[in-house]
C-alpha atoms as a PDB file:
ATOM      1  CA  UNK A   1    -173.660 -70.815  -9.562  1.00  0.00           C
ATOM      2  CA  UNK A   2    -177.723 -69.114  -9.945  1.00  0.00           C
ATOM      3  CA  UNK A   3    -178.403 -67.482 -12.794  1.00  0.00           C
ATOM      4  CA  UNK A   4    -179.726 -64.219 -12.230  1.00  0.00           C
ATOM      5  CA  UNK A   5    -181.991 -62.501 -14.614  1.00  0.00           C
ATOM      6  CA  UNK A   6    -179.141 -59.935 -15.888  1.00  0.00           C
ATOM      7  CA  UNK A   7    -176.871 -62.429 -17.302  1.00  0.00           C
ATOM      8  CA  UNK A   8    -178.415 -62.307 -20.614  1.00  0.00           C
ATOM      9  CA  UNK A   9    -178.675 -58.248 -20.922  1.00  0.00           C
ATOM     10  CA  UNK A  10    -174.918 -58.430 -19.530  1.00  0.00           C
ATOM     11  CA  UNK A  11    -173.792 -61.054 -22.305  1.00  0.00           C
ATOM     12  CA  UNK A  12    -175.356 -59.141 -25.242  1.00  0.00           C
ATOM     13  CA  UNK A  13    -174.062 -55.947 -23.786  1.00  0.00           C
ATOM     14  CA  UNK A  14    -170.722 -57.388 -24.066  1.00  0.00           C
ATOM     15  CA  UNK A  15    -170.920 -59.438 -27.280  1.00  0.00           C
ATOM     16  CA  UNK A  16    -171.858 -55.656 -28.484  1.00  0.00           C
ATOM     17  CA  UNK A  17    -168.905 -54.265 -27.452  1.00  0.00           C
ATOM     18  CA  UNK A  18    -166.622 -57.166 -28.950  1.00  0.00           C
ATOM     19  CA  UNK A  19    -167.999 -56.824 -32.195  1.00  0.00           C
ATOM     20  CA  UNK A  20    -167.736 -52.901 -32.183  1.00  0.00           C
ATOM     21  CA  UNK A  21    -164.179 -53.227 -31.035  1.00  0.00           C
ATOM     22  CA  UNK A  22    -163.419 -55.417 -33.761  1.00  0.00           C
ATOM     23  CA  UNK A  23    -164.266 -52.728 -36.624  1.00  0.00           C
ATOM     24  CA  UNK A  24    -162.793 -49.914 -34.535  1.00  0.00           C
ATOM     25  CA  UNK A  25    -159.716 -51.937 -34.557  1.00  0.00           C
ATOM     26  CA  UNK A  26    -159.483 -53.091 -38.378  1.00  0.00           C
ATOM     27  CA  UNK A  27    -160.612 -48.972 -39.007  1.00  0.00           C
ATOM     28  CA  UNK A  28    -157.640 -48.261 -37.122  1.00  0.00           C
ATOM     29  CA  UNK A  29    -155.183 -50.573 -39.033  1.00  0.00           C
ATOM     30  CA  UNK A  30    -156.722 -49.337 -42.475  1.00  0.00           C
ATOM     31  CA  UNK A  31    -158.259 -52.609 -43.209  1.00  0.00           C
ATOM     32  CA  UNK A  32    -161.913 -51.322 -43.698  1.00  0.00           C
ATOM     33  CA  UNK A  33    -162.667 -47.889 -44.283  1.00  0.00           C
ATOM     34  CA  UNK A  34    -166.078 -46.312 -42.709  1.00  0.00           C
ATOM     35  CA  UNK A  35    -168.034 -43.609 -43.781  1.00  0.00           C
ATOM     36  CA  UNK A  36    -170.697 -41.930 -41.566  1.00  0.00           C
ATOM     37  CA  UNK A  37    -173.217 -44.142 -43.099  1.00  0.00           C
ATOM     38  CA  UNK A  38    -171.565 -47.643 -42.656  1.00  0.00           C
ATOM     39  CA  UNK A  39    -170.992 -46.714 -39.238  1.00  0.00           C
ATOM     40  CA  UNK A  40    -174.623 -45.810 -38.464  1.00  0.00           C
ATOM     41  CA  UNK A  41    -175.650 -49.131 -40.441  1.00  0.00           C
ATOM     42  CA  UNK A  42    -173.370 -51.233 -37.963  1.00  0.00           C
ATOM     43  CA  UNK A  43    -174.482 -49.481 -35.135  1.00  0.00           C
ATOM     44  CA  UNK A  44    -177.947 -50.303 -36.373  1.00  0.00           C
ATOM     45  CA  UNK A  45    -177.117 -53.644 -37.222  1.00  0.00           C
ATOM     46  CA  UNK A  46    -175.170 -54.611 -33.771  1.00  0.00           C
ATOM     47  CA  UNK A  47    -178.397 -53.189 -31.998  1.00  0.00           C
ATOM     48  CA  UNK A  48    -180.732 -55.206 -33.908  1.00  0.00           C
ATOM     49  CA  UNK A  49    -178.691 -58.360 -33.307  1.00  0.00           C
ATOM     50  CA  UNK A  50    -178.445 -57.857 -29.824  1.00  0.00           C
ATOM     51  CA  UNK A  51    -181.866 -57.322 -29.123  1.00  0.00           C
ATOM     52  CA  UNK A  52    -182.580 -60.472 -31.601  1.00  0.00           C
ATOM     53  CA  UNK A  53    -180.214 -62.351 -29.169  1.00  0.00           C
ATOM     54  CA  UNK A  54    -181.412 -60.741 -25.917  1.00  0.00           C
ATOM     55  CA  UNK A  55    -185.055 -62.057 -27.253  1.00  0.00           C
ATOM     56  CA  UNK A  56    -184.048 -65.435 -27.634  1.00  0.00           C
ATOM     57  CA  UNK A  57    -181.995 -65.650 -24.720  1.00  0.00           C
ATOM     58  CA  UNK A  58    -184.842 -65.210 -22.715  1.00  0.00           C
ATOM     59  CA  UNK A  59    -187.467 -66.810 -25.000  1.00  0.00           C
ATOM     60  CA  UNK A  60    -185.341 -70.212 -23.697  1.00  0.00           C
ATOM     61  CA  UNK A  61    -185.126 -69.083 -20.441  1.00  0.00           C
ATOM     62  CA  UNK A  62    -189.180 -70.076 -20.135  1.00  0.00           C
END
């Protein structure tokens, strides 16, 4: 199958949403508890990672 150029964006996007849905599930069970700042901070975090991933994804890709 060809690789098209949106396979990395789409990958990241959803490795994003895995790892969100994993702390909105254990904040849901009571596992973790989040305060306004910890969830800014993983938002922040999740963002950065992704883009660090998107970056290398593509930095291969050449």
């Amino acid at each position: 199958m060809e690789r098209h150029s949106i396979d990395n964006l789409a990958f990241v996007f959803g490795l994003a949403g895995l790892v969100s849905g994993i702390f909105a599930l254990l904040h849901q069970s009571g596992a973790i508890a989040l305060s306004l700042v910890s969830v800014t901070a993983i938002a922040v975090l999740t963002i950065g990672l992704g883009g660090l991933t998107f970056g290398i994804l593509e930095f291969k890709k050449r």
